[in-house]
Protein backbone atom coordinates (compact mmCIF):
# COMPACT_ATOMS: atom_id res chain seq x y z
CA UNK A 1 0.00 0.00 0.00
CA UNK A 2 1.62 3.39 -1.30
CA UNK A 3 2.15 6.18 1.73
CA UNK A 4 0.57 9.69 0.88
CA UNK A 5 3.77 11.66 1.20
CA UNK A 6 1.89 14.99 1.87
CA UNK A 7 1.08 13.77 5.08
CA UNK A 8 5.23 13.18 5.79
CA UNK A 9 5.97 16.42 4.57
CA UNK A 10 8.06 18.90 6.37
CA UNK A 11 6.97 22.65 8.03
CA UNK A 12 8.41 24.10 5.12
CA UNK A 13 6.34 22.54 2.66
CA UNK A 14 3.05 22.85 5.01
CA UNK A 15 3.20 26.17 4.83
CA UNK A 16 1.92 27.00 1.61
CA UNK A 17 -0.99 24.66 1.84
CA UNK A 18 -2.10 26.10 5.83
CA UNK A 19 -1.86 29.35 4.14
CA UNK A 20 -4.04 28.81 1.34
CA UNK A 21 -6.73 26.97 3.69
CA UNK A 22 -6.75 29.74 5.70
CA UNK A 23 -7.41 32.27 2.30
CA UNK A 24 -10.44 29.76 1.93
CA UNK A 25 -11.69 29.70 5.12
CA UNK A 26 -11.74 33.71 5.40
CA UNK A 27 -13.12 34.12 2.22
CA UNK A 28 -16.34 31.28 2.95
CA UNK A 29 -16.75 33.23 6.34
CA UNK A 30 -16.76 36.84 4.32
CA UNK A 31 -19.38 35.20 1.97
CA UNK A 32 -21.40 34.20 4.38
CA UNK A 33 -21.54 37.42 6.74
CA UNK A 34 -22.39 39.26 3.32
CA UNK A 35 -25.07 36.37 2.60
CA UNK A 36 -26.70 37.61 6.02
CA UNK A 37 -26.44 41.13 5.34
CA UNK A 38 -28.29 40.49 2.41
CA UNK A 39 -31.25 38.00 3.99
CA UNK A 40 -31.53 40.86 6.54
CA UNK A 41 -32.09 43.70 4.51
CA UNK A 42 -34.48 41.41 2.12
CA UNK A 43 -36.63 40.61 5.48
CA UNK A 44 -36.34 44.47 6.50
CA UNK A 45 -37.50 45.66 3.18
CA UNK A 46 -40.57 43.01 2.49
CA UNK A 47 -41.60 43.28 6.62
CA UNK A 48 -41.52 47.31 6.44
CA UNK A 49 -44.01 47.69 3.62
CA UNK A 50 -47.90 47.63 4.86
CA UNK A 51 -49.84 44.68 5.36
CA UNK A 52 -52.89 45.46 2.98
CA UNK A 53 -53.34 47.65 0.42
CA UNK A 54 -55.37 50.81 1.01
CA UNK A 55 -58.89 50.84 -0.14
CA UNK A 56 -59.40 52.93 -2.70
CA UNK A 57 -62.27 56.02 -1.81
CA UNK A 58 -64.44 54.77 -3.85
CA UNK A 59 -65.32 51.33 -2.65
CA UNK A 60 -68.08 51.44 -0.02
CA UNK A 61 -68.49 48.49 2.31
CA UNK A 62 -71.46 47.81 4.26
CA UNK A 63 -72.31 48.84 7.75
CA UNK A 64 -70.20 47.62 10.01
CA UNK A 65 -68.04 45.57 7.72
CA UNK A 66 -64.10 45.41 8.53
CA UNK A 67 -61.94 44.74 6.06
CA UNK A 68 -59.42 41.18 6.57
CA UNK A 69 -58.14 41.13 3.12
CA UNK A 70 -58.59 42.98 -0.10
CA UNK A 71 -57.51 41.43 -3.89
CA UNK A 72 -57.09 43.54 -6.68
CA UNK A 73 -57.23 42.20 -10.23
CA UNK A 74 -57.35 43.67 -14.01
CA UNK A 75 -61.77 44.08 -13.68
CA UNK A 76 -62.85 43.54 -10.48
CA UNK A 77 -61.97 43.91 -6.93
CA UNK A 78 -62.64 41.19 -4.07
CA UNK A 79 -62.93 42.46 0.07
CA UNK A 80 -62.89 39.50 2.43
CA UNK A 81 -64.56 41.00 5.54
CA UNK A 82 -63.48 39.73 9.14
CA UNK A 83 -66.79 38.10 9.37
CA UNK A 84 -65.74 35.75 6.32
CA UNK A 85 -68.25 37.40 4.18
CA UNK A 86 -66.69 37.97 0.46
CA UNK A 87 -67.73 40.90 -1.20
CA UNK A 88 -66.93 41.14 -5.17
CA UNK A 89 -66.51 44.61 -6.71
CA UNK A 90 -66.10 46.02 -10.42
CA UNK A 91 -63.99 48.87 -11.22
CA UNK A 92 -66.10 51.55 -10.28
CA UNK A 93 -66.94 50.39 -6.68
CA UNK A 94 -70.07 48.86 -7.44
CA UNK A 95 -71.20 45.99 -5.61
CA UNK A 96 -71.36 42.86 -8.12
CA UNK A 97 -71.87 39.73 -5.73
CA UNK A 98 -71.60 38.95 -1.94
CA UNK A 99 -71.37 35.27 -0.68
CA UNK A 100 -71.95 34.82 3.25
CA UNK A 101 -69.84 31.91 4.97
């Protein structure tokens, strides 16, 4: 069975190779911190903008209704109320459809 001689080799020839592990090593561990600088700002950007939209002025819910959740697509817009109660709009804030849980 053949001997690695790498492993038998001297300070002097150790050298070179400890040094260039340690050029890796610094430069995964800069990567990384720069990795997390980057997954932090990404979470601090998306978590700082507000949670729902705005409703525009000229949708009128009904009495009493809260808005949970509002979807806005090309023709129509759709208000989930806290109570569960789904309320479908057009364009122009008109009511089109309401289904009750």
């Amino acid at each position: 069975m053949a001997r690695d001689n790498r492993l038998d080799a001297g300070p002097e020839e150790a050298l070179p190779m400890l040094r260039w592990l340690r050029i890796l090593v610094t430069a995964l561990a800069a990567v990384m911190g720069l990795g997390m600088l980057v997954i932090a700002a990404l979470l601090w950007l998306r978590l700082s903008q507000p949670p729902l939209p705005e409703l525009p002025d000229h949708v009128a819910l009904p009495p009493g209704a809260r808005p949970a959740a509002v979807t806005f697509a090309r023709d129509w817009l759709v208000v989930v109320t806290e109570t569960g109660a789904v309320l479908l709009y057009d364009r122009q804030g008109r009511l089109r459809e309401t289904v009750q849980p």
